[in-house]
PDB file of N, CA and C in Angstrom:
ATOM      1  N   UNK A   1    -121.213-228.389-273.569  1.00  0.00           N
ATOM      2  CA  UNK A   1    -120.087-228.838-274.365  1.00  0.00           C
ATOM      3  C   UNK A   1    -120.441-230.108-275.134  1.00  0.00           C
ATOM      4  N   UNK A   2    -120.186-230.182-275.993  1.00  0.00           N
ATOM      5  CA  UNK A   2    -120.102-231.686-277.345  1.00  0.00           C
ATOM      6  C   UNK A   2    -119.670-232.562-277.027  1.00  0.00           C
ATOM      7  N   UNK A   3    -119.546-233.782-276.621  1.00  0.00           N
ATOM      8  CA  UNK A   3    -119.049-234.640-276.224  1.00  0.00           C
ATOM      9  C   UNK A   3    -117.430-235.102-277.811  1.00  0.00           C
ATOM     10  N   UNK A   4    -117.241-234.128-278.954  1.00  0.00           N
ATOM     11  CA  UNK A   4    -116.512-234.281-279.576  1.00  0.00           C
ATOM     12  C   UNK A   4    -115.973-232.888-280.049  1.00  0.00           C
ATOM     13  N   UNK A   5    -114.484-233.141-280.421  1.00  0.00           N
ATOM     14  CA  UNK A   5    -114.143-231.903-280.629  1.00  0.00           C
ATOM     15  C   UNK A   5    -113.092-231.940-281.820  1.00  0.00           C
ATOM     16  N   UNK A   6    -113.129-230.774-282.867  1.00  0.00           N
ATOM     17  CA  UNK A   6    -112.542-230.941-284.574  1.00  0.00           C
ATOM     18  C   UNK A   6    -111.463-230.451-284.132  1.00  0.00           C
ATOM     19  N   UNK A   7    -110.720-230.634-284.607  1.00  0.00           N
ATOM     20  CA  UNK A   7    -109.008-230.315-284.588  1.00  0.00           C
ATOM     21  C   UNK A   7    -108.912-230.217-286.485  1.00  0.00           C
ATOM     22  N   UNK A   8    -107.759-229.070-286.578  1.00  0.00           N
ATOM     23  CA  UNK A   8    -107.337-228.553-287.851  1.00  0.00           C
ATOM     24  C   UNK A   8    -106.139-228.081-287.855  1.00  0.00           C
ATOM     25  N   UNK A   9    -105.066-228.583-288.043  1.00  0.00           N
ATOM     26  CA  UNK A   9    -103.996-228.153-288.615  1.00  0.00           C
ATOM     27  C   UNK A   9    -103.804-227.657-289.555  1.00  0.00           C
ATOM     28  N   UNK A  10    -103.364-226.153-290.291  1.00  0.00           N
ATOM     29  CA  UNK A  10    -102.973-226.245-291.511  1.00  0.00           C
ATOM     30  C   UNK A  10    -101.468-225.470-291.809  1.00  0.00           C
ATOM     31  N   UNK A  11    -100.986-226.663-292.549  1.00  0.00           N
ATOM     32  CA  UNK A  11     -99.334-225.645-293.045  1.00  0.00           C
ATOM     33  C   UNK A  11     -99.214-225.100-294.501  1.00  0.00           C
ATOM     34  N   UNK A  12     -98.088-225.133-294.806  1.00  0.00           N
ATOM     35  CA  UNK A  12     -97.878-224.357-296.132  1.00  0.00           C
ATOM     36  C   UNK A  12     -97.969-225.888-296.920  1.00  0.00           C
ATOM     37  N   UNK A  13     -97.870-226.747-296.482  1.00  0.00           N
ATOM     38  CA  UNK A  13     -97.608-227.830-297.520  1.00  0.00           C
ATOM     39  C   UNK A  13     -98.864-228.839-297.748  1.00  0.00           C
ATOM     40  N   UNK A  14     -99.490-229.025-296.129  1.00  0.00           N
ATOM     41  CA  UNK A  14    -100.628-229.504-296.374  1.00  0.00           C
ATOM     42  C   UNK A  14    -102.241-229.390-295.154  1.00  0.00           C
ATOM     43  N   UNK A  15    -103.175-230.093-295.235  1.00  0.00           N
ATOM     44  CA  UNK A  15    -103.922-229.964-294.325  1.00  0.00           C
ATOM     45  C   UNK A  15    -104.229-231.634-293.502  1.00  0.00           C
ATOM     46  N   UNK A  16    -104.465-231.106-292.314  1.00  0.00           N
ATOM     47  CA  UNK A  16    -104.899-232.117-291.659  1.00  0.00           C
ATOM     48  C   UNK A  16    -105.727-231.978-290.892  1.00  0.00           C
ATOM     49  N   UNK A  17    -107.303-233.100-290.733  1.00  0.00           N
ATOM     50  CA  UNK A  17    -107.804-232.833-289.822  1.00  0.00           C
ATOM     51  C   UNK A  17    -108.318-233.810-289.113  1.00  0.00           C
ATOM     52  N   UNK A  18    -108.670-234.000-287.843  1.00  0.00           N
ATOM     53  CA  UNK A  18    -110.073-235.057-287.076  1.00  0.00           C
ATOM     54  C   UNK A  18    -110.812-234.868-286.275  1.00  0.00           C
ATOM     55  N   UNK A  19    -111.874-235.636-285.448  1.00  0.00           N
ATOM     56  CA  UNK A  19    -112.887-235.366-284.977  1.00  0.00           C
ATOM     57  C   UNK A  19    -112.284-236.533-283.742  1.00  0.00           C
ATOM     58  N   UNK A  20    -112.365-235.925-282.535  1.00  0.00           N
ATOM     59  CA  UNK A  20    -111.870-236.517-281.323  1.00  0.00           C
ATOM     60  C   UNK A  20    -112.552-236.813-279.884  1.00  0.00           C
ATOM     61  N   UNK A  21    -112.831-237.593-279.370  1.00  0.00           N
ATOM     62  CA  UNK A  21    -113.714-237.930-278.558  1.00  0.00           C
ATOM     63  C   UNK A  21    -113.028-236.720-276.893  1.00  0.00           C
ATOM     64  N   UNK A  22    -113.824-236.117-276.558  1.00  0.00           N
ATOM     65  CA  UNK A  22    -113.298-235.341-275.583  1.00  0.00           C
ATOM     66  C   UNK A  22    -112.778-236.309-274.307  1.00  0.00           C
ATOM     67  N   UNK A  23    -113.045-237.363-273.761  1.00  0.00           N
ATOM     68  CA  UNK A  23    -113.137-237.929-272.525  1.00  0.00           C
ATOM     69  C   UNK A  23    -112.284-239.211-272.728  1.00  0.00           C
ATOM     70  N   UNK A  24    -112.240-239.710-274.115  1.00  0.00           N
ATOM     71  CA  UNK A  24    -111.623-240.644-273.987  1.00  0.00           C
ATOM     72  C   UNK A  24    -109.951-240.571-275.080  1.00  0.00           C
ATOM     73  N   UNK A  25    -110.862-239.137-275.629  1.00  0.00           N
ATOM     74  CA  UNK A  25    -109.280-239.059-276.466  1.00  0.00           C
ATOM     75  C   UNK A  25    -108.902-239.859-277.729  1.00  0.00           C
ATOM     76  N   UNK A  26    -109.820-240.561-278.175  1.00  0.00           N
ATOM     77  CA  UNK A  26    -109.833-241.343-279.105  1.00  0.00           C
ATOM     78  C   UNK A  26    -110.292-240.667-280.795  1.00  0.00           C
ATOM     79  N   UNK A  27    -109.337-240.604-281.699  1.00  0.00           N
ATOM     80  CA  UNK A  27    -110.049-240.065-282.926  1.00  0.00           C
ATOM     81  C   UNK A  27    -110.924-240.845-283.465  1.00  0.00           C
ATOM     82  N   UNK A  28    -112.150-240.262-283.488  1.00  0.00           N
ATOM     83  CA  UNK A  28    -113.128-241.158-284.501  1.00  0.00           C
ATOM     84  C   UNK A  28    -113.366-241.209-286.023  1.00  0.00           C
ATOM     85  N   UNK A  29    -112.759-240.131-286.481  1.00  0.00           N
ATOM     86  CA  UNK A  29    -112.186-239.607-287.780  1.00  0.00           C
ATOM     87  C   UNK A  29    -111.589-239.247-288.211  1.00  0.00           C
ATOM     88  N   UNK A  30    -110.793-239.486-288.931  1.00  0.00           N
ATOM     89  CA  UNK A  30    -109.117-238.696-289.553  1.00  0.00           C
ATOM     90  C   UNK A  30    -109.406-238.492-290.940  1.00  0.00           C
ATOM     91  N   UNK A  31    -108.914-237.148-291.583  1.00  0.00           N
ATOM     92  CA  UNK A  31    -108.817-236.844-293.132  1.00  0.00           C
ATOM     93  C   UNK A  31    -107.515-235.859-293.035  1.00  0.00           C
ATOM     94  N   UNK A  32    -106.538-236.223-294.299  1.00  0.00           N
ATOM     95  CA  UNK A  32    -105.501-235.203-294.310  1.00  0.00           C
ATOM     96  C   UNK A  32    -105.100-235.076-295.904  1.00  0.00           C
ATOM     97  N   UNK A  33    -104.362-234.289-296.245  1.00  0.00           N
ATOM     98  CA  UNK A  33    -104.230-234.209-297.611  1.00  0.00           C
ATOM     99  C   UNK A  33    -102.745-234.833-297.802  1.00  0.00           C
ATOM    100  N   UNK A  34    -102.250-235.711-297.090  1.00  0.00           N
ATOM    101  CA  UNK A  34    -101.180-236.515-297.132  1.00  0.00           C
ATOM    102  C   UNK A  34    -101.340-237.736-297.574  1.00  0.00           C
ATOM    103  N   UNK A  35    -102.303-238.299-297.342  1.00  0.00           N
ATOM    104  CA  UNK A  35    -103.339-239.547-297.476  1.00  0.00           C
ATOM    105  C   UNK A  35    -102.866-240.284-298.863  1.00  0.00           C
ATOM    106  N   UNK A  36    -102.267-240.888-299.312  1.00  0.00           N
ATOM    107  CA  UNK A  36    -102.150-241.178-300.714  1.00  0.00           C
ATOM    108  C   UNK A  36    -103.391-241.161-301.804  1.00  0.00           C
ATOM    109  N   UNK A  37    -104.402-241.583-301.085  1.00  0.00           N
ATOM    110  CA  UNK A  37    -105.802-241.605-302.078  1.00  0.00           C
ATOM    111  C   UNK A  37    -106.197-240.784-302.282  1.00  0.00           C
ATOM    112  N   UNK A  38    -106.028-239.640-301.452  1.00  0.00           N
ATOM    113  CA  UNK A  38    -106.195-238.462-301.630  1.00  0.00           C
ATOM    114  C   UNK A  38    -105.263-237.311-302.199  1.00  0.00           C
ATOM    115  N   UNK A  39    -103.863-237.773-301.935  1.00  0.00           N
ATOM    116  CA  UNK A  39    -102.783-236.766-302.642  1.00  0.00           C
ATOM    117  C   UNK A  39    -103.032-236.627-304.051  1.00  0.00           C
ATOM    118  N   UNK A  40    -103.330-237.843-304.450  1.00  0.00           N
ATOM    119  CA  UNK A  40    -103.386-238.461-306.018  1.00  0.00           C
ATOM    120  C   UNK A  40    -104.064-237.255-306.894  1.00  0.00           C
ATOM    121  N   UNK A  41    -105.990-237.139-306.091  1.00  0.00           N
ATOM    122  CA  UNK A  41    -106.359-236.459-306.548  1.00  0.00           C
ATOM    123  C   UNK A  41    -106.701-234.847-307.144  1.00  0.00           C
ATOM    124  N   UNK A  42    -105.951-234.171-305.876  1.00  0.00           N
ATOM    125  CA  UNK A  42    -106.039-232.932-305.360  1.00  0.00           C
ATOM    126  C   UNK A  42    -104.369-232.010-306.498  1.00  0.00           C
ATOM    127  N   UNK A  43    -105.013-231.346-306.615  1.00  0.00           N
ATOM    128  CA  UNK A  43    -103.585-230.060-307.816  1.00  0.00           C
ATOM    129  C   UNK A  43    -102.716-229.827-306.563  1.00  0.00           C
ATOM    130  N   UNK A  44    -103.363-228.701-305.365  1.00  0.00           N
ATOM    131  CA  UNK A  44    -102.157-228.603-304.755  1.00  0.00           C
ATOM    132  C   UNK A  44    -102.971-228.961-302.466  1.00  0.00           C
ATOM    133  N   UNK A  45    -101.939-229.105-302.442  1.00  0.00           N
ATOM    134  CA  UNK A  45    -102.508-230.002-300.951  1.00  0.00           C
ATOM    135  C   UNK A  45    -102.531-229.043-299.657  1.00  0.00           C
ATOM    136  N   UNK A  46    -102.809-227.772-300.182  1.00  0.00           N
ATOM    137  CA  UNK A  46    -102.760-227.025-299.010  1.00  0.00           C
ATOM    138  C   UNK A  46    -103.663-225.249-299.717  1.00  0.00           C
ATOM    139  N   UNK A  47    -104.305-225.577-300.453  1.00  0.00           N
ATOM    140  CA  UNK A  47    -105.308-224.261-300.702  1.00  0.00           C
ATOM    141  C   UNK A  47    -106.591-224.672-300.644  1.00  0.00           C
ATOM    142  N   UNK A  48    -107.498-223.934-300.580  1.00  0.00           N
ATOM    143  CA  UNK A  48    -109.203-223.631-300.412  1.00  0.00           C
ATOM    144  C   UNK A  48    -109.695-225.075-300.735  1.00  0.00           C
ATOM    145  N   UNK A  49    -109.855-225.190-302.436  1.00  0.00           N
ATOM    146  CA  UNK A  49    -110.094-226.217-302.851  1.00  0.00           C
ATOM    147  C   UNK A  49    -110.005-227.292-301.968  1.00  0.00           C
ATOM    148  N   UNK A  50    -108.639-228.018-301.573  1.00  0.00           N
ATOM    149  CA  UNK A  50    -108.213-228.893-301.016  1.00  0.00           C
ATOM    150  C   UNK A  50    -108.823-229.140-299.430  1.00  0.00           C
ATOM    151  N   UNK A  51    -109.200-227.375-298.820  1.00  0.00           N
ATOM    152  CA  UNK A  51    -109.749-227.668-297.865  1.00  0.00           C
ATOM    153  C   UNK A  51    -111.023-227.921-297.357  1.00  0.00           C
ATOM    154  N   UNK A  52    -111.872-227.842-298.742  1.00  0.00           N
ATOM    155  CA  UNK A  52    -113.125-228.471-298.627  1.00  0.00           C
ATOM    156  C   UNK A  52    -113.708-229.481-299.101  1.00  0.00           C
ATOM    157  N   UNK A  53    -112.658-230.277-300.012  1.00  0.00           N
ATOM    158  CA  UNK A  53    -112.347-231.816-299.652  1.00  0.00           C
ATOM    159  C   UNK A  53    -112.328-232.733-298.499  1.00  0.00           C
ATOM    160  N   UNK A  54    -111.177-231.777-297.768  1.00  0.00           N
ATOM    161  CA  UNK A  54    -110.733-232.224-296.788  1.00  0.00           C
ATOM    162  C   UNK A  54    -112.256-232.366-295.655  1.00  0.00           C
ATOM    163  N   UNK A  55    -113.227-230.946-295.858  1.00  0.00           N
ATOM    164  CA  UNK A  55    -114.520-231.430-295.159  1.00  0.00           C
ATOM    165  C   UNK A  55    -115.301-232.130-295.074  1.00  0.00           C
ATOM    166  N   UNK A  56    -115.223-232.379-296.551  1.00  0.00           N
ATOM    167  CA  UNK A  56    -115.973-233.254-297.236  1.00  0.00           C
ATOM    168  C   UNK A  56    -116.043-234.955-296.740  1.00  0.00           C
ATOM    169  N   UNK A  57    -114.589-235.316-296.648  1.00  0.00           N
ATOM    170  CA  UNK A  57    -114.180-236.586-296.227  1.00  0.00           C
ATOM    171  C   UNK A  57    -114.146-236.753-294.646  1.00  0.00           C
ATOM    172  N   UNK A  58    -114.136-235.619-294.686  1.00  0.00           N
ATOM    173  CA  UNK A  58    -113.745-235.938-292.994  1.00  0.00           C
ATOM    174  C   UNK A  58    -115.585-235.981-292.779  1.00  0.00           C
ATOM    175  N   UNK A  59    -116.703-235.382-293.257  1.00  0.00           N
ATOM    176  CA  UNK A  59    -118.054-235.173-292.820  1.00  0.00           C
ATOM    177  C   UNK A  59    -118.657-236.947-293.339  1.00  0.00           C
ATOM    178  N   UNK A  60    -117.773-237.365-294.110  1.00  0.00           N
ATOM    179  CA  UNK A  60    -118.245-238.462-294.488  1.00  0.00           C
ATOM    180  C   UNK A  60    -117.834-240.035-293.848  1.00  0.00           C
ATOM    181  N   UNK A  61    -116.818-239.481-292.777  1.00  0.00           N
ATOM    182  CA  UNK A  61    -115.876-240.641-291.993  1.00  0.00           C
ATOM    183  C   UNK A  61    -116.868-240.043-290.722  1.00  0.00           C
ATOM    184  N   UNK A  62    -117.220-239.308-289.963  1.00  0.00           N
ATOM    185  CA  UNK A  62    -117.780-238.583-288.952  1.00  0.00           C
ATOM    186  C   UNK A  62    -118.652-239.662-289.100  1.00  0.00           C
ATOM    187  N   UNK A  63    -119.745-239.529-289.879  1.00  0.00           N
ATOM    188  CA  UNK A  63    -120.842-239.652-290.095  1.00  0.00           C
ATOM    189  C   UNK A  63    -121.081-241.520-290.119  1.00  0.00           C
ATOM    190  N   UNK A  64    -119.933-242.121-290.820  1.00  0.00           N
ATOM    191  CA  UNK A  64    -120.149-243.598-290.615  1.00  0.00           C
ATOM    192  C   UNK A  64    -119.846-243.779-288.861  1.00  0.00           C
ATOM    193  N   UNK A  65    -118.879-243.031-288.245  1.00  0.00           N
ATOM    194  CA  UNK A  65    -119.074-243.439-286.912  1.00  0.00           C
ATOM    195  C   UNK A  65    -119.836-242.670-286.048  1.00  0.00           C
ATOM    196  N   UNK A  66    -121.074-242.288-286.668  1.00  0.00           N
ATOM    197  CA  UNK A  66    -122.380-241.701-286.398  1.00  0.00           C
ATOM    198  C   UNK A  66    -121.960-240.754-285.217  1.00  0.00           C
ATOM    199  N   UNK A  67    -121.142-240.059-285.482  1.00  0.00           N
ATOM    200  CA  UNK A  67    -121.064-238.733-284.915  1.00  0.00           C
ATOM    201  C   UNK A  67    -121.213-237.423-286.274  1.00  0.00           C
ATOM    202  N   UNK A  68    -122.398-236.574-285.473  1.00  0.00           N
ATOM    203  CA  UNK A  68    -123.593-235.755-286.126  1.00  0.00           C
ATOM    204  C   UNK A  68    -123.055-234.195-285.480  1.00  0.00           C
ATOM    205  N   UNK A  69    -122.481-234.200-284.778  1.00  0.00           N
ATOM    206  CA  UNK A  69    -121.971-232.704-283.994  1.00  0.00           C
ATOM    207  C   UNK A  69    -120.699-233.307-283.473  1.00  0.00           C
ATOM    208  N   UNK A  70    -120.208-231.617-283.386  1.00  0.00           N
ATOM    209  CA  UNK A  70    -118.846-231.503-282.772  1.00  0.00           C
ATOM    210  C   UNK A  70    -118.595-229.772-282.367  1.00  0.00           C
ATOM    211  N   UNK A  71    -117.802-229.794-281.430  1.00  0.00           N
ATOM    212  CA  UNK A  71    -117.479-228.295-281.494  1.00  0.00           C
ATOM    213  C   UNK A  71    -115.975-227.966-281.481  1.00  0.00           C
ATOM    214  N   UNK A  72    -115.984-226.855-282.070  1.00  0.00           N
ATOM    215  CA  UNK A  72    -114.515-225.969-282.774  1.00  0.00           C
ATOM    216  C   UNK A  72    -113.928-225.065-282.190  1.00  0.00           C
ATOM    217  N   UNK A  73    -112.683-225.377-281.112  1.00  0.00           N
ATOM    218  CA  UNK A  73    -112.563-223.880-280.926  1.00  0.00           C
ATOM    219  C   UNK A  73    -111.016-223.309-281.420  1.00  0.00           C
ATOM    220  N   UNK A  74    -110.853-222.271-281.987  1.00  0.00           N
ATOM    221  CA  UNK A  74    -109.228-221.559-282.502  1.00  0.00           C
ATOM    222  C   UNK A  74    -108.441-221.785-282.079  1.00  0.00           C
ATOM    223  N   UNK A  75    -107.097-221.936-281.967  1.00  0.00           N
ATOM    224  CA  UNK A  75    -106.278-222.071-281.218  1.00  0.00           C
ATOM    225  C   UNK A  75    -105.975-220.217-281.130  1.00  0.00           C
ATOM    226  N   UNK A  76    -105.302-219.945-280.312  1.00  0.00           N
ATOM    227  CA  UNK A  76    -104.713-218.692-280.211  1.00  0.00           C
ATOM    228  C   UNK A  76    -104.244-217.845-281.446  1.00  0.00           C
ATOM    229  N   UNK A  77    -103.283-218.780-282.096  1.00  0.00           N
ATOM    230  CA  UNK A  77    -102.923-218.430-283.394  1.00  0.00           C
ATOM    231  C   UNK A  77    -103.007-217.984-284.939  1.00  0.00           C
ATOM    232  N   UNK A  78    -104.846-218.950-284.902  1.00  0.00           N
ATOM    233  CA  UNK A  78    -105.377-219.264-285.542  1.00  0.00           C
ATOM    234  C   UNK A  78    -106.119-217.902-285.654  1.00  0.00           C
ATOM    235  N   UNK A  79    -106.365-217.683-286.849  1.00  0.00           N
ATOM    236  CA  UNK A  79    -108.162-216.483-286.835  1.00  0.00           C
ATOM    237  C   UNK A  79    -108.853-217.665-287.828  1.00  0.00           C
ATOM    238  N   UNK A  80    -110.154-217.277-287.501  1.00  0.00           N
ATOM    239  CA  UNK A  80    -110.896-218.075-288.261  1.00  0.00           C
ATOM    240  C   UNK A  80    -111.734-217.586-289.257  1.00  0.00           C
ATOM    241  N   UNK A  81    -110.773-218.004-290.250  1.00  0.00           N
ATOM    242  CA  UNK A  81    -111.096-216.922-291.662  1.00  0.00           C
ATOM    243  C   UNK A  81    -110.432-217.940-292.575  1.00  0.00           C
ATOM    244  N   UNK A  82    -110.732-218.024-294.078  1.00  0.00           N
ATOM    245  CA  UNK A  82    -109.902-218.213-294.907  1.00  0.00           C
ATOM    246  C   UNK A  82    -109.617-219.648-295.126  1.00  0.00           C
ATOM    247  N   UNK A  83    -108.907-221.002-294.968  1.00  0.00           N
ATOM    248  CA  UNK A  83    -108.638-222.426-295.062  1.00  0.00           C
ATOM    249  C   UNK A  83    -109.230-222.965-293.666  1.00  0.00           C
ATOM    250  N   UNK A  84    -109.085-222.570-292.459  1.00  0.00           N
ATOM    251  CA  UNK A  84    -110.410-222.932-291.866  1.00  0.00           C
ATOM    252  C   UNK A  84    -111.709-222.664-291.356  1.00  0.00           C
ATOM    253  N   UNK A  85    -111.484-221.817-291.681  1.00  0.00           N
ATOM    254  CA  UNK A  85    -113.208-221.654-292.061  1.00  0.00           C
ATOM    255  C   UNK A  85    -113.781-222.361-293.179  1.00  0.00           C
ATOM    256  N   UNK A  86    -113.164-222.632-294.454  1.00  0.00           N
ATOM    257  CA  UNK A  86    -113.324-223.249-295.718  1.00  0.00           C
ATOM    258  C   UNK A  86    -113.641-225.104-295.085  1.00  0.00           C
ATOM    259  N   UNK A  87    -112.769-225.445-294.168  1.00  0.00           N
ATOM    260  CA  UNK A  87    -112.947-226.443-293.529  1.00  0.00           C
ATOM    261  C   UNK A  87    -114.338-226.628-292.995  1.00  0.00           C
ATOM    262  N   UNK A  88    -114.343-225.543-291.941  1.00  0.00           N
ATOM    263  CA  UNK A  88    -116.023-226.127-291.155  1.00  0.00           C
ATOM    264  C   UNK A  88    -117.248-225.802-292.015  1.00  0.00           C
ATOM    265  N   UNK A  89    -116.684-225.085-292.728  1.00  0.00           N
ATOM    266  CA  UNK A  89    -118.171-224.884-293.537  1.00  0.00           C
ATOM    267  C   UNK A  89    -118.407-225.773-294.705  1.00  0.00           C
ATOM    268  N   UNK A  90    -117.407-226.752-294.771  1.00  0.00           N
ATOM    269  CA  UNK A  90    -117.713-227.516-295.518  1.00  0.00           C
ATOM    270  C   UNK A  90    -118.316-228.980-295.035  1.00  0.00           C
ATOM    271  N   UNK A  91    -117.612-229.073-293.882  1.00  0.00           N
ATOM    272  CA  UNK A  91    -118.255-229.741-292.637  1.00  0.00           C
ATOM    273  C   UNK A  91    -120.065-229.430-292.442  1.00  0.00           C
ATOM    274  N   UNK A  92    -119.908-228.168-292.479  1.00  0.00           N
ATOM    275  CA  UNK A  92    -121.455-227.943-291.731  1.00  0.00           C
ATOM    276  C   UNK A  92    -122.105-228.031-293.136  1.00  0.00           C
ATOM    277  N   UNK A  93    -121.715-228.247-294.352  1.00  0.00           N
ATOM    278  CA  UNK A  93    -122.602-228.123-295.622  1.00  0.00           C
ATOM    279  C   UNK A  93    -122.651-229.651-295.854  1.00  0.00           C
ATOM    280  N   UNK A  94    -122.165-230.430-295.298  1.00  0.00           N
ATOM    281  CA  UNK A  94    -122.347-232.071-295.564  1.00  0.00           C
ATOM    282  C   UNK A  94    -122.489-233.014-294.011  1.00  0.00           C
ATOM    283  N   UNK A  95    -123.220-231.895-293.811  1.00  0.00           N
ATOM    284  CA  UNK A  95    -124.461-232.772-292.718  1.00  0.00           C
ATOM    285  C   UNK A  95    -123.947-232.584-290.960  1.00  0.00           C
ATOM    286  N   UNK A  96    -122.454-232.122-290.761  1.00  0.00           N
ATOM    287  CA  UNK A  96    -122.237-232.404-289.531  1.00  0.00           C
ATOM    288  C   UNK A  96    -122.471-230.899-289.085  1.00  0.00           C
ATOM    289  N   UNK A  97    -122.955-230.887-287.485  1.00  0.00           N
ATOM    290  CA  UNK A  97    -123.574-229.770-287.309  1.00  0.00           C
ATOM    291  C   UNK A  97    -122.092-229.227-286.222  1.00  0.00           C
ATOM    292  N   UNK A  98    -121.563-228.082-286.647  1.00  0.00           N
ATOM    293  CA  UNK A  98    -120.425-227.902-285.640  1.00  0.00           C
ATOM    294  C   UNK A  98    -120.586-226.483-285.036  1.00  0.00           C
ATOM    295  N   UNK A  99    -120.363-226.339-283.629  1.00  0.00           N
ATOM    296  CA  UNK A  99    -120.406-225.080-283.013  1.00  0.00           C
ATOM    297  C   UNK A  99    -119.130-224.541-282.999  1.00  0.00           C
ATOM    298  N   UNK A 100    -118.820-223.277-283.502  1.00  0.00           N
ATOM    299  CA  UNK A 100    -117.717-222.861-282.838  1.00  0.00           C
ATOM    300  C   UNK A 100    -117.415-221.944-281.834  1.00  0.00           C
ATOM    301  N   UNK A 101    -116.880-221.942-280.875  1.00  0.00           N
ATOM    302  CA  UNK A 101    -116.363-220.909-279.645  1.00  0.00           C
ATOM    303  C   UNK A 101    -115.316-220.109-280.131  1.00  0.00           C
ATOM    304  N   UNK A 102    -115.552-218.421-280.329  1.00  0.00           N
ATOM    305  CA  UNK A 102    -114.900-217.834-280.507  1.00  0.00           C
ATOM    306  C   UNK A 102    -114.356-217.054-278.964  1.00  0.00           C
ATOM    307  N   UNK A 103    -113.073-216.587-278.887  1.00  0.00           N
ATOM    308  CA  UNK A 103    -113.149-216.184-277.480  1.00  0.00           C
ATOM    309  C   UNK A 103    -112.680-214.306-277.897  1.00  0.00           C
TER     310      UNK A 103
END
């Protein structure tokens, strides 16, 4: 197991995500498309586009608090297809290496 683990919310209105220390529970990275610096830029705050931004920033906040891996797993609800998947693979295309557990 990773000593960190990605969390992804996504609704109809927007995305949110971070990178969370398993043991101590502490986020070491937060990116969401609520963010004002980020609302600004983005057309709409909850499609594709937006969610590989959202990797983008979040692979780039990871990375100053030199966390390099993490692992992913679905929630029940979730399939992993489509806005998150668009997420980790945008993650894994800007340097952070993430496993995911499918069950």
């Amino acid at each position: 197991m990773e000593p960190f683990t990605l969390d992804v919310f996504i609704s109809k209105r927007f995305v949110s995500t971070s990178v969370t220390h398993r043991v101590t529970c502490k986020q070491v990275a937060v990116a969401g498309t609520n963010s004002k610096d980020i609302k600004a830029v983005l057309r709409s705050r909850s499609d594709i586009p937006a969610c590989l931004v959202i990797g983008r920033i979040l692979a780039e906040r990871a990375r100053e608090a030199d966390v390099y891996t993490a692992s992913y797993t679905p929630k029940e609800r979730d399939k992993f297809k489509g806005k998150i998947r668009a997420v980790v693979q945008s993650l894994i295309d800007n340097g952070i290496d993430i496993k995911v557990y499918l069950d």
